[in-house]
Protein backbone atom coordinates (compact mmCIF):
# COMPACT_ATOMS: atom_id res chain seq x y z
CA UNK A 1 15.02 87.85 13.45
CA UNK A 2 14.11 87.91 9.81
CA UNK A 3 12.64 84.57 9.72
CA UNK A 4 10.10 85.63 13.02
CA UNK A 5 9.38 89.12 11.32
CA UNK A 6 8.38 87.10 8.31
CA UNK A 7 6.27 84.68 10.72
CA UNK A 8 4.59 87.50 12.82
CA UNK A 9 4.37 89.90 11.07
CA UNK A 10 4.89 93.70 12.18
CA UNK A 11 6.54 92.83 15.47
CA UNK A 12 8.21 94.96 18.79
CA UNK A 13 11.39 94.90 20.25
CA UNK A 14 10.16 92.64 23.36
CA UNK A 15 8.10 90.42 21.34
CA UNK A 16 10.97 89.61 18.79
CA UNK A 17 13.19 89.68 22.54
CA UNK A 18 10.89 86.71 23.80
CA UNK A 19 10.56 84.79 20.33
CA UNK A 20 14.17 84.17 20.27
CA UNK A 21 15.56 84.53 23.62
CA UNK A 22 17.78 87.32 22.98
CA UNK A 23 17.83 90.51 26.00
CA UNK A 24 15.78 93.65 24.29
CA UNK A 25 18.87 95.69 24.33
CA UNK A 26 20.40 93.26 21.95
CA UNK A 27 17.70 93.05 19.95
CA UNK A 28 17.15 96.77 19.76
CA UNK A 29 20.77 97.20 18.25
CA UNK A 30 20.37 94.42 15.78
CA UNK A 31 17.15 96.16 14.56
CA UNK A 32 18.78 99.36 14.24
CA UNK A 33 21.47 97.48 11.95
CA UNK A 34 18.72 96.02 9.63
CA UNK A 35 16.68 98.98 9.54
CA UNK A 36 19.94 101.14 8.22
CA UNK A 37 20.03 98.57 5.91
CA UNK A 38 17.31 98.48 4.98
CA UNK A 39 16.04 95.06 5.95
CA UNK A 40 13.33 96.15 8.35
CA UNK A 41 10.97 99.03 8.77
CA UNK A 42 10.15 100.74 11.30
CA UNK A 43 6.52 101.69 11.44
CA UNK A 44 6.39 105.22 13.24
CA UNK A 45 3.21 105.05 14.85
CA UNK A 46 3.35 101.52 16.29
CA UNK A 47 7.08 101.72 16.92
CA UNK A 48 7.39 98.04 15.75
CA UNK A 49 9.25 96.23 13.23
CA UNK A 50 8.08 94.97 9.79
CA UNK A 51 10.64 93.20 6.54
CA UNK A 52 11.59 95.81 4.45
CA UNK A 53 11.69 96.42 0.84
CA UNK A 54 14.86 95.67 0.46
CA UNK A 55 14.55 92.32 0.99
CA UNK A 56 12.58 92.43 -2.77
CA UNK A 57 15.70 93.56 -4.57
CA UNK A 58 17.17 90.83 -3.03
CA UNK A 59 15.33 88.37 -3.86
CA UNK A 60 14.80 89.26 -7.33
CA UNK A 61 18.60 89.52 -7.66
CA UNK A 62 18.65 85.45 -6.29
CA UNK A 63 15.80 84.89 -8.87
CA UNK A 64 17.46 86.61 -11.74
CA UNK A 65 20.07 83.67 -11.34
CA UNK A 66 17.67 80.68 -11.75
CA UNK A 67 17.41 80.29 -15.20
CA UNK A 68 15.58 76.95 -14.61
CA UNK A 69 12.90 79.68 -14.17
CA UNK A 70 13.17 80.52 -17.68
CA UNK A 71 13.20 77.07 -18.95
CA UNK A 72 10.30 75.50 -16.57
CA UNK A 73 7.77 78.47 -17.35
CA UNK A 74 6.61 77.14 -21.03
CA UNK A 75 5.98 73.60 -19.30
CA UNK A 76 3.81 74.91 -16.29
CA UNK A 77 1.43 77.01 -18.86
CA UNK A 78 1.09 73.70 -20.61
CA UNK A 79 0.51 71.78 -17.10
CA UNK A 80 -1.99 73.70 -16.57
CA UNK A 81 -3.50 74.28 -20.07
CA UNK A 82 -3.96 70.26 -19.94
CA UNK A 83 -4.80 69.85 -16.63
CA UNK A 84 -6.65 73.02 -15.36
CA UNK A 85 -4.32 72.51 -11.66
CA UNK A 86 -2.04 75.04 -10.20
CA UNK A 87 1.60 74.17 -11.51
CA UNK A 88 4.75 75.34 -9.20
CA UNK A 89 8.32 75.46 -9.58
CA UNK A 90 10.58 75.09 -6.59
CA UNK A 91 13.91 74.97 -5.74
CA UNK A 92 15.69 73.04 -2.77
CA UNK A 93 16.07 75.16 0.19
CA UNK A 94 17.75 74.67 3.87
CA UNK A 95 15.30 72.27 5.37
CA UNK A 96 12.73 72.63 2.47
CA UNK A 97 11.95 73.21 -0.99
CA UNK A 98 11.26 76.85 -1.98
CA UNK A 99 8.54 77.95 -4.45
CA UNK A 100 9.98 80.57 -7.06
CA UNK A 101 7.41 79.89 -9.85
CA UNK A 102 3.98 79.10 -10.31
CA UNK A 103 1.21 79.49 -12.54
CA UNK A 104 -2.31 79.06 -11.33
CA UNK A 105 -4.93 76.91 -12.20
CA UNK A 106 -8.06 77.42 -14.16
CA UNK A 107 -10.73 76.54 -12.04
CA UNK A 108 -12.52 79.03 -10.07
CA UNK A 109 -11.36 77.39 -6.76
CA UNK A 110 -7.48 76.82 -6.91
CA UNK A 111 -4.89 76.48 -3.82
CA UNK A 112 -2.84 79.14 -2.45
CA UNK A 113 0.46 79.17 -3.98
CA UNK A 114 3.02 82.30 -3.79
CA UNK A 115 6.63 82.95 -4.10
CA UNK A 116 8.81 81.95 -1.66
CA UNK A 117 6.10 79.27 -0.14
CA UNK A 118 8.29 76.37 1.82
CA UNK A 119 7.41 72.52 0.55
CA UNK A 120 8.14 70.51 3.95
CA UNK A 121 10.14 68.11 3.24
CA UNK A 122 8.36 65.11 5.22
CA UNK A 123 4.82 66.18 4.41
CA UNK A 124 4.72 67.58 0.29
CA UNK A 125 4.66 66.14 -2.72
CA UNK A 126 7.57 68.52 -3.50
CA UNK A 127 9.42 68.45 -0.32
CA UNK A 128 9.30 64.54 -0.93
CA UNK A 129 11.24 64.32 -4.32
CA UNK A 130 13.95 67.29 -2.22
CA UNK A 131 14.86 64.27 0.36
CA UNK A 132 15.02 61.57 -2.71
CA UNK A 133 16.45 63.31 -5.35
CA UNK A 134 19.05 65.90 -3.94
CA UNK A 135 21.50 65.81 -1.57
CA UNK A 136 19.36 66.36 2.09
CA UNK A 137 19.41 64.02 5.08
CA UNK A 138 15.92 62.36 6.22
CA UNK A 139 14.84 64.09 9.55
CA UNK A 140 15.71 62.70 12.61
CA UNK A 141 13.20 61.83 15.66
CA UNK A 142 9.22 62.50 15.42
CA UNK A 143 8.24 64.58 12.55
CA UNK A 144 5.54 67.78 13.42
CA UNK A 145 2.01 66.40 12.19
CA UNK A 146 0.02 69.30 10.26
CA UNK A 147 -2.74 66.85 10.07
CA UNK A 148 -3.95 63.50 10.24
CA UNK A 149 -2.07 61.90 7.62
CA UNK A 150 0.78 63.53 7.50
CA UNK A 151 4.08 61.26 7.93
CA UNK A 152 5.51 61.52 11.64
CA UNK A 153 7.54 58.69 11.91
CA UNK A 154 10.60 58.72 10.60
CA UNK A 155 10.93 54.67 9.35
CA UNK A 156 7.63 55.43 7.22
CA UNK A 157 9.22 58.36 5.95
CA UNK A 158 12.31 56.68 4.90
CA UNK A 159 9.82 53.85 3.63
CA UNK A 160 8.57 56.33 1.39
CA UNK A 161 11.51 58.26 0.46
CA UNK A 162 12.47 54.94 -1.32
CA UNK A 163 8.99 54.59 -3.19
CA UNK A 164 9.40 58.06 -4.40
CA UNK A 165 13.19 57.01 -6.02
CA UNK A 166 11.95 54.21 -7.63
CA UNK A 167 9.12 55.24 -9.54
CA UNK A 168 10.42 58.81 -9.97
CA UNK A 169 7.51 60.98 -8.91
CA UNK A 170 5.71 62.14 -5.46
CA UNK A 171 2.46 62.64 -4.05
CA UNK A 172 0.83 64.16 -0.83
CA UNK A 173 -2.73 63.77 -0.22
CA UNK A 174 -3.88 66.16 2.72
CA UNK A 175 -0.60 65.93 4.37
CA UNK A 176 0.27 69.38 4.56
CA UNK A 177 -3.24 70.63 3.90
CA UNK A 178 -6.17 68.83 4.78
CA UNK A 179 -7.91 68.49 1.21
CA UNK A 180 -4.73 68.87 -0.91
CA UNK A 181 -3.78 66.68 -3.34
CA UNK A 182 -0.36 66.90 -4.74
CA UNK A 183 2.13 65.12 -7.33
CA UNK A 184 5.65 66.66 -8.00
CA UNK A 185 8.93 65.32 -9.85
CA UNK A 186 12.36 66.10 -10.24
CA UNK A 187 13.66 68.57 -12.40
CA UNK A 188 18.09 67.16 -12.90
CA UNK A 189 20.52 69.75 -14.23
CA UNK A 190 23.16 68.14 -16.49
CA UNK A 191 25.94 66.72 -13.96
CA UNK A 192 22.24 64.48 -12.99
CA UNK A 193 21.85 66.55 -9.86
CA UNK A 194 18.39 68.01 -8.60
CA UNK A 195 18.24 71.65 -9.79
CA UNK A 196 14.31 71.66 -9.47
CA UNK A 197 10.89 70.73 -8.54
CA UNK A 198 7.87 70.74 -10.79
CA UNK A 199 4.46 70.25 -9.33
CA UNK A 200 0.75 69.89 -9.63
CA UNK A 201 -2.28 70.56 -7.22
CA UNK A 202 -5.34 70.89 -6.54
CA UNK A 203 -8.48 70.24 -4.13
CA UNK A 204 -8.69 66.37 -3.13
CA UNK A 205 -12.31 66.70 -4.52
CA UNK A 206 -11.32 67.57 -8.21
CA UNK A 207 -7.34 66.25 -8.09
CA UNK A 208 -8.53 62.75 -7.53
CA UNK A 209 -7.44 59.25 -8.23
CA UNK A 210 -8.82 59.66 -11.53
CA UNK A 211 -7.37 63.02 -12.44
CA UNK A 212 -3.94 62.44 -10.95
CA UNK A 213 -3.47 59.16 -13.10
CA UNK A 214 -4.11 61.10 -15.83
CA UNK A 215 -2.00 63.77 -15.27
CA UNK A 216 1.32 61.89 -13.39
CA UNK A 217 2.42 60.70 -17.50
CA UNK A 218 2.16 64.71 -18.23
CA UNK A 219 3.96 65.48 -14.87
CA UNK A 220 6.89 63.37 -15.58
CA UNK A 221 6.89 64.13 -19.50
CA UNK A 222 7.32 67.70 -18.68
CA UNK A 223 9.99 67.50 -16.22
CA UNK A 224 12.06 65.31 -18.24
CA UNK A 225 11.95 67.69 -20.97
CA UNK A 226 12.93 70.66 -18.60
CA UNK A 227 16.31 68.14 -17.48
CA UNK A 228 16.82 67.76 -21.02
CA UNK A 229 16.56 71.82 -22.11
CA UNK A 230 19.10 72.58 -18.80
CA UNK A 231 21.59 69.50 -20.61
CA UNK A 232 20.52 66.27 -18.55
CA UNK A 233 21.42 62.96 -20.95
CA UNK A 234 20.28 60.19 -18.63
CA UNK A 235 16.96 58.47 -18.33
């Protein structure tokens, strides 16, 4: 119910009742639960549902524990001092990999990037290095297509989940966003294990070829000195 109110918006009992097949009655007492809680709102007017503010506090108190957050910030300023592209920090999450810091770009035009913005894992640079470097399963059967080149079939995808592990970095270009280009790599605490993601991006237009080979050597620089500062030894 959380996840749809997050989706939709400020929602009412029937509509959350039809988005996931639960009887309104059911529904009705689960909001009441949330809403003593503090989870939801209730707007007064509207007599719908919206997330409430509680979920914040929460989420700062999960943030407050990342201290990769701490270590990473330094190195995205200096991304994007030397690159003028939005640089993002994510962790991996359920099915993807969660943004919980970014710093944005210097251009005028930049992408959207926010806190708490999901990577998918089959069509982002960052959700990419999640399925090579951590400890996810590849999706099984046809993978949802958010635009023309995004990966669908799941043999390519594995294809490519074994590029990314071999030279140690991703990219996405318009996969998730048509006119996105993206390169991310993996950020290893010290048992070697993927603690987080660092990326860079920007419009196809600027973020070319050109500008990507240039920046992929900073990229991976950066990231391997975040493993390093969190007590990775290895290569």
């Amino acid at each position: 119910m959380l996840d749809i109110l997050a989706d939709g918006g400020e929602l009412g009992t029937n509509e959350i009742a039809r988005r996931t097949g639960m009887t309104p009655s059911t529904v009705s007492r689960q909001l009441g639960t949330l809403a003593a809680s503090g989870l939801v709102e209730r707007i007064p007017a509207s007599g719908r549902y919206k997330l409430g503010i509680r979920l914040v506090q929460l989420a700062n108190a999960v943030l407050a524990r990342l201290d990769v957050r701490e270590v990473a910030r330094p190195h995205l300023v200096s991304l994007v001092e030397a690159t003028g592209e939005t640089a993002t920090l994510s962790v991996p999450g359920g099915d993807d990999a969660v943004t919980v810091d970014f710093v944005p770009g210097s251009h005028q035009i930049q992408p959207v990037s926010h806190l708490g913005r999901s990577s998918i894992g089959h069509a982002t640079s960052a959700g990419k290095v999640m399925l090579a470097f951590g400890d996810r399963e590849l999706p099984d059967g046809a993978l949802h297509a958010y635009t023309a080149r995004t990966i669908t079939d799941p043999r390519l995808l594995a294809r490519e989940i074994e590029v990314v592990r071999e030279r140690g970095y991703a990219q996405a270009v318009g996969e998730r966003e048509p006119g996105l280009t993206a390169i991310a790599a993996p950020v290893r605490a010290a048992g070697g294990e993927l603690e987080a993601i660092v990326a860079l991006q920007g419009p196809s237009t600027r973020f070319d070829d050109a500008a990507v080979r240039a920046a992929l050597p900073l990229l991976v620089d950066h990231s391997a000195a975040m493993s390093r500062a969190l007590g990775w030894e290895g290569r």
